[in-house]
N, C-alpha and C. Protein backbone atom coordinates (compact mmCIF):
# COMPACT_ATOMS: atom_id res chain seq x y z
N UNK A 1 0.83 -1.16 0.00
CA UNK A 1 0.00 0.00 0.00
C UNK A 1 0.88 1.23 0.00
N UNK A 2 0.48 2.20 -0.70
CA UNK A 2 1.24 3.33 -0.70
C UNK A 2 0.85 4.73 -0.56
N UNK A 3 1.38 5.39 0.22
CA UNK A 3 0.76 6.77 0.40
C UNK A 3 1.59 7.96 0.08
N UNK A 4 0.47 8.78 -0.10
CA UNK A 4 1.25 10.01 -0.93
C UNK A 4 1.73 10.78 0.37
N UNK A 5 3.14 11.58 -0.37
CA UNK A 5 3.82 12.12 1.03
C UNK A 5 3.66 13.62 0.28
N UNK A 6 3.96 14.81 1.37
CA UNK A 6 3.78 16.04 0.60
C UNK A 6 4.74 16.26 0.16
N UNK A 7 5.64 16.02 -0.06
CA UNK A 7 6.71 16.15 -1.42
C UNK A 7 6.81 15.74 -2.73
N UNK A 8 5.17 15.12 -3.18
CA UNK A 8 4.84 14.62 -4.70
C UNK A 8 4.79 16.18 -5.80
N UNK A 9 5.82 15.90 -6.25
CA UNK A 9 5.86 16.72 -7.31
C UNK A 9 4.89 16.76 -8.53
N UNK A 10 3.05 16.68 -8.54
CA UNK A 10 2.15 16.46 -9.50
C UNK A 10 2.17 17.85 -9.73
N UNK A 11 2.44 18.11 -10.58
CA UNK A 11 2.21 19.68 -10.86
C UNK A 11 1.23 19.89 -12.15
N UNK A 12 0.06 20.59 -11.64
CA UNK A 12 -0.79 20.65 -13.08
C UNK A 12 -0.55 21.05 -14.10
N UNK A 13 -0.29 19.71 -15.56
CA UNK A 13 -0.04 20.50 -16.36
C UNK A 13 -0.88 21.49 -17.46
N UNK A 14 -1.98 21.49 -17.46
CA UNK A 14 -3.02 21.89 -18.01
C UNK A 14 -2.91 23.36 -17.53
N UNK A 15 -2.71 24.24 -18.75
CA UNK A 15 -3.14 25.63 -18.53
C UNK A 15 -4.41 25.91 -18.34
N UNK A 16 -4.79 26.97 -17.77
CA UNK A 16 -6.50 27.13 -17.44
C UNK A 16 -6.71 28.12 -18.41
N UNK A 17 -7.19 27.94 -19.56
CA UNK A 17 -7.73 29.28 -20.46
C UNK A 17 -8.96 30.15 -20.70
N UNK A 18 -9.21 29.84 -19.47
CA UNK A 18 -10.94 30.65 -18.98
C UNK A 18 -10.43 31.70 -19.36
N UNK A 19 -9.49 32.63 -18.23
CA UNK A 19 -9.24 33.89 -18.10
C UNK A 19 -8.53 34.51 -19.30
N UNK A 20 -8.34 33.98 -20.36
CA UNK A 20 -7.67 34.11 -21.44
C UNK A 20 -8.50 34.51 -22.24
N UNK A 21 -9.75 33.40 -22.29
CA UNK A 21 -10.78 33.91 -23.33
C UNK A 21 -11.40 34.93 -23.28
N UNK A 22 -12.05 35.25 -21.77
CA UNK A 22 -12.74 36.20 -21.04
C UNK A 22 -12.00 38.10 -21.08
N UNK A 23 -10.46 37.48 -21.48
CA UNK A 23 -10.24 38.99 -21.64
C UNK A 23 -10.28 39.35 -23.59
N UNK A 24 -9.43 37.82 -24.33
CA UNK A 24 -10.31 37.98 -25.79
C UNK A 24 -11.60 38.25 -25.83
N UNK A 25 -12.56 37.94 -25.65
CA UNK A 25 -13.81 38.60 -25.42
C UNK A 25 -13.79 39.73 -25.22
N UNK A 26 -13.73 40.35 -24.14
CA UNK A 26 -13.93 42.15 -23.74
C UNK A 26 -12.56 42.84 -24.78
N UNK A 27 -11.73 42.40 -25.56
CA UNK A 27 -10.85 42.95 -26.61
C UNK A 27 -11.86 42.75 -27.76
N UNK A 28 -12.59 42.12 -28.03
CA UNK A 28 -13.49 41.49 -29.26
C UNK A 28 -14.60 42.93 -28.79
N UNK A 29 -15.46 42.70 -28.07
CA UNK A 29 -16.32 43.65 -28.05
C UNK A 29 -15.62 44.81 -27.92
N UNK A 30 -14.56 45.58 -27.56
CA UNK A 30 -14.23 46.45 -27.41
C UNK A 30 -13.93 46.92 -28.89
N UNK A 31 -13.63 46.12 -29.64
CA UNK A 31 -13.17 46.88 -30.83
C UNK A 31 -14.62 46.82 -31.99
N UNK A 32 -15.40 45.93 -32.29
CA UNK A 32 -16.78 46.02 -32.65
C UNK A 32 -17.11 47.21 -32.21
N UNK A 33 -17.28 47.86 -30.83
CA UNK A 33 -18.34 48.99 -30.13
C UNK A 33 -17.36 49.95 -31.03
N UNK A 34 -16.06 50.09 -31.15
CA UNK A 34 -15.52 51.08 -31.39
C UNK A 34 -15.01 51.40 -33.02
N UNK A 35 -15.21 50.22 -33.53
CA UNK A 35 -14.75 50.39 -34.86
C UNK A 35 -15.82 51.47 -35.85
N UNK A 36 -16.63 51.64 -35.62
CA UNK A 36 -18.02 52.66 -36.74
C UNK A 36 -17.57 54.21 -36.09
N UNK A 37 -17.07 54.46 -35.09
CA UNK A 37 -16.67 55.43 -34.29
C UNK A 37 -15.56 56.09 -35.78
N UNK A 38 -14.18 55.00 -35.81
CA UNK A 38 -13.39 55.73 -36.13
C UNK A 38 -13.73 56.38 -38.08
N UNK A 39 -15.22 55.64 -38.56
CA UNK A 39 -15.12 56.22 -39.58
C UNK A 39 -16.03 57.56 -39.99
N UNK A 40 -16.24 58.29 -38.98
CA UNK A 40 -16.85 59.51 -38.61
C UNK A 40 -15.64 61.01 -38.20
N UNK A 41 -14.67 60.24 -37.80
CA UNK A 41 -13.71 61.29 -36.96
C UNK A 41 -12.57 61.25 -38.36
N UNK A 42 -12.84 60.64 -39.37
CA UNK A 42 -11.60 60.72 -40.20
C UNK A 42 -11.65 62.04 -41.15
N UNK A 43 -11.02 62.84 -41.38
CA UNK A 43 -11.35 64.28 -42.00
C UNK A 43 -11.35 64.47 -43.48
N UNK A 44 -12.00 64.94 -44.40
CA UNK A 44 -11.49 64.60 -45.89
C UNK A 44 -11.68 65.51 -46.54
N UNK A 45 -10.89 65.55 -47.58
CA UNK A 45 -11.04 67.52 -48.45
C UNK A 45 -11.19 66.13 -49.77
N UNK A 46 -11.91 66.02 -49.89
CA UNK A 46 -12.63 64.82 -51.85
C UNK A 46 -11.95 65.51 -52.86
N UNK A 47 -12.07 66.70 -53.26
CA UNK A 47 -11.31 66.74 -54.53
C UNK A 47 -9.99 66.71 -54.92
N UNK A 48 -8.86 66.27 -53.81
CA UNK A 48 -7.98 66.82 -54.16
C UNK A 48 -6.95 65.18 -53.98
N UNK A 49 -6.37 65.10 -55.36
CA UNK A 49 -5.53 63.76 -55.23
C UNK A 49 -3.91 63.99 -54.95
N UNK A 50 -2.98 63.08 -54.20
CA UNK A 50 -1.72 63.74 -54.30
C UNK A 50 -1.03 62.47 -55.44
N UNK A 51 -1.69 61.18 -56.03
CA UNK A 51 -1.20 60.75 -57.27
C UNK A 51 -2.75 60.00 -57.90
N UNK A 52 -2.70 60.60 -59.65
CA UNK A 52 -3.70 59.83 -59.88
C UNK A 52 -2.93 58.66 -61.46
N UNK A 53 -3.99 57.92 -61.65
CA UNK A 53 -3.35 56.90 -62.75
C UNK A 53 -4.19 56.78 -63.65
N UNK A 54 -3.75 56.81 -65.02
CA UNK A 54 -4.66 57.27 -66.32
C UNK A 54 -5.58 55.92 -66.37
N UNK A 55 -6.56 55.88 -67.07
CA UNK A 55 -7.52 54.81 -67.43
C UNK A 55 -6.42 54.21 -68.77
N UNK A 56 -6.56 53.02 -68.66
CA UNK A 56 -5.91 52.06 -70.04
C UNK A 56 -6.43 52.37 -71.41
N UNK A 57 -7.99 53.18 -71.15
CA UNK A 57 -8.68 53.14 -72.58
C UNK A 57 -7.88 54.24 -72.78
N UNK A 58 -7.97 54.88 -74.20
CA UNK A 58 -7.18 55.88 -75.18
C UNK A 58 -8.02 57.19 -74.74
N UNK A 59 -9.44 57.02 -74.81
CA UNK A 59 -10.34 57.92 -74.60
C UNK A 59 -11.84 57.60 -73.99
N UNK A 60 -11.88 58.13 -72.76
CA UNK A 60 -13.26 57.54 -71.89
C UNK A 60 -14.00 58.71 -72.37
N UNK A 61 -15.35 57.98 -71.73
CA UNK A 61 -16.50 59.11 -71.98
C UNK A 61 -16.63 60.09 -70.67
N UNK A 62 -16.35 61.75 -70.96
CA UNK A 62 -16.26 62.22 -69.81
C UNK A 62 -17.10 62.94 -69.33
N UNK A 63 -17.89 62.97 -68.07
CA UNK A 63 -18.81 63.04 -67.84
C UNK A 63 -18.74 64.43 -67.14
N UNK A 64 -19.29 65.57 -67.09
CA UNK A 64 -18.58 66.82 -65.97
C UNK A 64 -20.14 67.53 -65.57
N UNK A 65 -19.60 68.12 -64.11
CA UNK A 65 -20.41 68.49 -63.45
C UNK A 65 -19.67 69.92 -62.97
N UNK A 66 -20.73 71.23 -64.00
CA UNK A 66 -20.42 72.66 -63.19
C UNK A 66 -20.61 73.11 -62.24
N UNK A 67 -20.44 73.93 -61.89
CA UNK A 67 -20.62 74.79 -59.88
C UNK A 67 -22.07 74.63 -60.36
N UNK A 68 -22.81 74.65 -61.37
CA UNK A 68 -24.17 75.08 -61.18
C UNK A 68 -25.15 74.04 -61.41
N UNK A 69 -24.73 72.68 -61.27
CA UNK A 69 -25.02 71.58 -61.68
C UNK A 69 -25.58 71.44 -62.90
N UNK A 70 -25.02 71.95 -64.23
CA UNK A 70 -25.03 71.59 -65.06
C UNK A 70 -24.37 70.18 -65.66
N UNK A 71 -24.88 69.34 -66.15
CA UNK A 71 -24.24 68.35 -66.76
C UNK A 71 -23.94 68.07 -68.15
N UNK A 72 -22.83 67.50 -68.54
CA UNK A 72 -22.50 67.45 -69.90
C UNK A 72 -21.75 66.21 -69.84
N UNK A 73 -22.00 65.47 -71.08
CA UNK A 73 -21.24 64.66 -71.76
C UNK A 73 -20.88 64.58 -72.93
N UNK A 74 -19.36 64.65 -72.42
CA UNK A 74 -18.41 64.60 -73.54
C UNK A 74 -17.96 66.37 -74.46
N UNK A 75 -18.68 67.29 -73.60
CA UNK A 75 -18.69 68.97 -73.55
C UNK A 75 -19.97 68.97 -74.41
N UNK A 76 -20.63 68.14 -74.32
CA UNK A 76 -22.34 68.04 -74.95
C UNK A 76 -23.32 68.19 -73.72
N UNK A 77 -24.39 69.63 -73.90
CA UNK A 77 -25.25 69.67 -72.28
C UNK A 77 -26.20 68.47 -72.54
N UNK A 78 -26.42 68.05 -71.43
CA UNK A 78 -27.19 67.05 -71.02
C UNK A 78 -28.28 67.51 -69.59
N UNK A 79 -29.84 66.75 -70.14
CA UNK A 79 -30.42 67.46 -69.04
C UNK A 79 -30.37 66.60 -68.18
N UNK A 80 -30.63 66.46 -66.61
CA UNK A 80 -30.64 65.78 -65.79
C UNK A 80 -31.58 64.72 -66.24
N UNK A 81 -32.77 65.02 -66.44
CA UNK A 81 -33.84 63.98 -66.95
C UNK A 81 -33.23 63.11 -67.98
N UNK A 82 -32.27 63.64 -68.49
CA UNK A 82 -31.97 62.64 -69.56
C UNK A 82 -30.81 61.73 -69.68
N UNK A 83 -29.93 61.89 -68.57
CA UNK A 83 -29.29 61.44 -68.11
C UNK A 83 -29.08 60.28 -68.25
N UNK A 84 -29.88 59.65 -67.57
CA UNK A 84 -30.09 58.20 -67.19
C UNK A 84 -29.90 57.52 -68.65
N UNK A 85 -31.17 57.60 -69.84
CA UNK A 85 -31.44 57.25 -70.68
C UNK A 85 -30.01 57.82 -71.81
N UNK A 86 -29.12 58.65 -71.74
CA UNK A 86 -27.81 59.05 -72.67
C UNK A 86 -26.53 58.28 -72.04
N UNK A 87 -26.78 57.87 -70.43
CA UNK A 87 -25.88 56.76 -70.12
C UNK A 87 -26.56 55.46 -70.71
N UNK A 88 -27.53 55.49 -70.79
CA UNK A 88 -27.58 53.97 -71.35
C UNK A 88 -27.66 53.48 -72.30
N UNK A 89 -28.30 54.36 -73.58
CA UNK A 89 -27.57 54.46 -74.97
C UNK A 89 -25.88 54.16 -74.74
N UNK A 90 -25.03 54.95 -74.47
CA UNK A 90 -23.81 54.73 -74.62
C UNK A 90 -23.08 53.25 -74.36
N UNK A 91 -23.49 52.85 -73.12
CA UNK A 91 -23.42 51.56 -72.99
C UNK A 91 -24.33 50.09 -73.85
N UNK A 92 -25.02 50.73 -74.22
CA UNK A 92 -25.62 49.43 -75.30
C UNK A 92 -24.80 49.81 -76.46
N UNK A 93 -24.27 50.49 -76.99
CA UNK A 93 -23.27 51.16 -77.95
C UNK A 93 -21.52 49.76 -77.71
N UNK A 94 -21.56 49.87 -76.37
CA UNK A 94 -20.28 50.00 -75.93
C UNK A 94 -20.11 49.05 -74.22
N UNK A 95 -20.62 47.82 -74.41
CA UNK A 95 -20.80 47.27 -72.92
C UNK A 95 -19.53 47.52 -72.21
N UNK A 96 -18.51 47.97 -72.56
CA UNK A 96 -16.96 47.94 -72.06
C UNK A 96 -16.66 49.20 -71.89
N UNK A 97 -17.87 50.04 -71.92
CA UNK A 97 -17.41 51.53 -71.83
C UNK A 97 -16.73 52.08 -70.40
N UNK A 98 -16.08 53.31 -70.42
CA UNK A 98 -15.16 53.75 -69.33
C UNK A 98 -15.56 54.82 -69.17
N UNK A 99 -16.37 55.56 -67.99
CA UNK A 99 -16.49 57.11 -67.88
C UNK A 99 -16.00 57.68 -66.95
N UNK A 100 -15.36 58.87 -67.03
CA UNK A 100 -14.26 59.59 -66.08
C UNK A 100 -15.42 60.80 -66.07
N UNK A 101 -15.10 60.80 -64.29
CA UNK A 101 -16.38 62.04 -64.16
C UNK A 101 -15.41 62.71 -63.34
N UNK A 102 -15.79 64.22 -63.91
CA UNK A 102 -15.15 65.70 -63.61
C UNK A 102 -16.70 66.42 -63.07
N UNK A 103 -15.92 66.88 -61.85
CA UNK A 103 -17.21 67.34 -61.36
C UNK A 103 -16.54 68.67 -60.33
N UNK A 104 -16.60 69.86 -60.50
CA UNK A 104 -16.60 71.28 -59.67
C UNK A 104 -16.68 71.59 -58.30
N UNK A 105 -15.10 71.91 -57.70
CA UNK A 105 -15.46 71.43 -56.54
C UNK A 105 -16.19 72.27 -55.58
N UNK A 106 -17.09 73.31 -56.11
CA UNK A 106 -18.45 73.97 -55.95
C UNK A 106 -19.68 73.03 -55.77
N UNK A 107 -19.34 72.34 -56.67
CA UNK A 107 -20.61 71.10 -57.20
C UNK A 107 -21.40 70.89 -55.87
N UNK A 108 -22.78 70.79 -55.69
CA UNK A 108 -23.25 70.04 -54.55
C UNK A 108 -23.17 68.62 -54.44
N UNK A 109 -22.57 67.96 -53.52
CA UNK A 109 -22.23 66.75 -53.22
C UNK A 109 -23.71 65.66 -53.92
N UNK A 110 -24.71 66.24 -53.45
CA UNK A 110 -25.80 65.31 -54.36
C UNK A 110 -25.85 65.35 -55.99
N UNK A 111 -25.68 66.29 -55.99
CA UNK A 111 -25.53 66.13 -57.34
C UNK A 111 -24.68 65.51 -58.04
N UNK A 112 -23.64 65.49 -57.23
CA UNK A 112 -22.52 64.44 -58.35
C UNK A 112 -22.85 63.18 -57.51
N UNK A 113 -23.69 62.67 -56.38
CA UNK A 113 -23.62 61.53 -56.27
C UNK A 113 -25.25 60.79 -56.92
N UNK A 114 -26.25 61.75 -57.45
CA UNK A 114 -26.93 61.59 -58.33
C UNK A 114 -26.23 61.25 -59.68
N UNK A 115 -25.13 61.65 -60.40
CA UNK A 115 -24.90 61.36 -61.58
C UNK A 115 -24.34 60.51 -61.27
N UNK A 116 -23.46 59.80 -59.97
CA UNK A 116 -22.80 58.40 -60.40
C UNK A 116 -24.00 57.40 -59.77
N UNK A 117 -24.88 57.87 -59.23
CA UNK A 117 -26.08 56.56 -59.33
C UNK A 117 -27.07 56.57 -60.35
N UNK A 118 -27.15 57.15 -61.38
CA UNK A 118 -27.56 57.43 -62.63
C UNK A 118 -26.25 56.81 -63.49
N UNK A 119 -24.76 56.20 -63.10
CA UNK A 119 -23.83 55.75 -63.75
C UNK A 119 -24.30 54.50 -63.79
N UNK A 120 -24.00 53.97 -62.38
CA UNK A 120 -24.50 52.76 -62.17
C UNK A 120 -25.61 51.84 -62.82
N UNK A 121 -27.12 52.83 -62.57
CA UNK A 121 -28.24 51.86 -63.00
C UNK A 121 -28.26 52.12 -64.45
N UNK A 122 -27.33 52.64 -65.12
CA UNK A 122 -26.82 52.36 -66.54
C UNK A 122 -26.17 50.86 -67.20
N UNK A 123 -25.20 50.45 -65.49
CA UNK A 123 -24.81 49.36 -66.04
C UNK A 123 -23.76 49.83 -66.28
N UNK A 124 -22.90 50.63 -65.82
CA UNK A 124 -21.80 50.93 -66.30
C UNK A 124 -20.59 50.69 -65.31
N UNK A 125 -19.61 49.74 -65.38
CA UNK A 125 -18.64 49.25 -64.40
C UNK A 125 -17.37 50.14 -64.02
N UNK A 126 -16.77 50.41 -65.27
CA UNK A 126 -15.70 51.08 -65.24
C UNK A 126 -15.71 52.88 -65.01
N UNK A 127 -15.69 53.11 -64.38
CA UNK A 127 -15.83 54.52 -63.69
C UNK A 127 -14.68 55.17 -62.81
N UNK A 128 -14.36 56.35 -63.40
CA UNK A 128 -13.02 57.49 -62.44
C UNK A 128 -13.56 58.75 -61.69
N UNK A 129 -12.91 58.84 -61.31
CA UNK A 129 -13.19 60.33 -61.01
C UNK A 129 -11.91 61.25 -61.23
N UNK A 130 -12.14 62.03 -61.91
CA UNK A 130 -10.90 63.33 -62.10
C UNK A 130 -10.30 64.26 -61.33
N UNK A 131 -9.41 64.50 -60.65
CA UNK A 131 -9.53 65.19 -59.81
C UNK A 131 -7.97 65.80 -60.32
N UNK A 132 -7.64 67.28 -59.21
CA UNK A 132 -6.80 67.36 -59.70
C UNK A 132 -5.21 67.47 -58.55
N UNK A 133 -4.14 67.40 -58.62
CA UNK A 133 -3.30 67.80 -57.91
C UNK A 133 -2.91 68.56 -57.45
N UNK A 134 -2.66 68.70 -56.01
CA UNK A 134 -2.47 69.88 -55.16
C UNK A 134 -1.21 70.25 -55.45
């Protein structure tokens, strides 16, 4: 018969990873609660690029928007109403078409984000924006 003396060296080898998870956890929620935070506080001046890179085509269709929201394509006026329907001619023309939009940096922000959702439900993939260098 044998008995244990207190000098048995059983030493547990099993790490306990409760407290491990429990602080991954409160690091997990901590950054979820905080991540939508940091894309509010980020500051942005939109028109202004410090490098831009030409489109591959030779010549896109360019789309421009004046301080007064006038629109034109290609230095042809275009009415807003018609918009929609002169992007989509072009693309049944041209399913591979490329339009680079120039837009005033007066422009009201809806308005040029009316003409690129008037790009879109054209069907049109390939799309820039022009901007220019500071």
């Amino acid at each position: 018969m044998s008995f244990s003396t207190a000098n048995d060296d059983d030493a547990i080898s099993d790490i306990n990873i409760t407290p491990l998870v429990d602080v991954m956890l409160v690091l997990l929620v901590t950054f979820i609660v905080t991540a939508p935070l940091l894309n509010n506080s980020i500051p942005l001046d939109l028109p202004q690029t410090v490098a831009t890179t030409s489109l591959d085509q030779a010549s896109p269709t360019v789309v421009s928007v004046d301080a007064s929201g006038g629109v034109f394509i290609d230095s042809q006026a275009v009415a807003m109403e018609q918009l929609p329907d002169a992007l989509q001619a072009l693309h049944e023309q041209d399913p591979d078409i490329a339009v680079s939009l120039r837009a005033d940096q007066a422009t009201r922000y809806g308005r040029v984000a009316q003409v690129l959702a008037d790009v879109q439900k054209a069907g049109i993939s390939r799309l820039s924006v022009i901007t220019e260098s500071p």
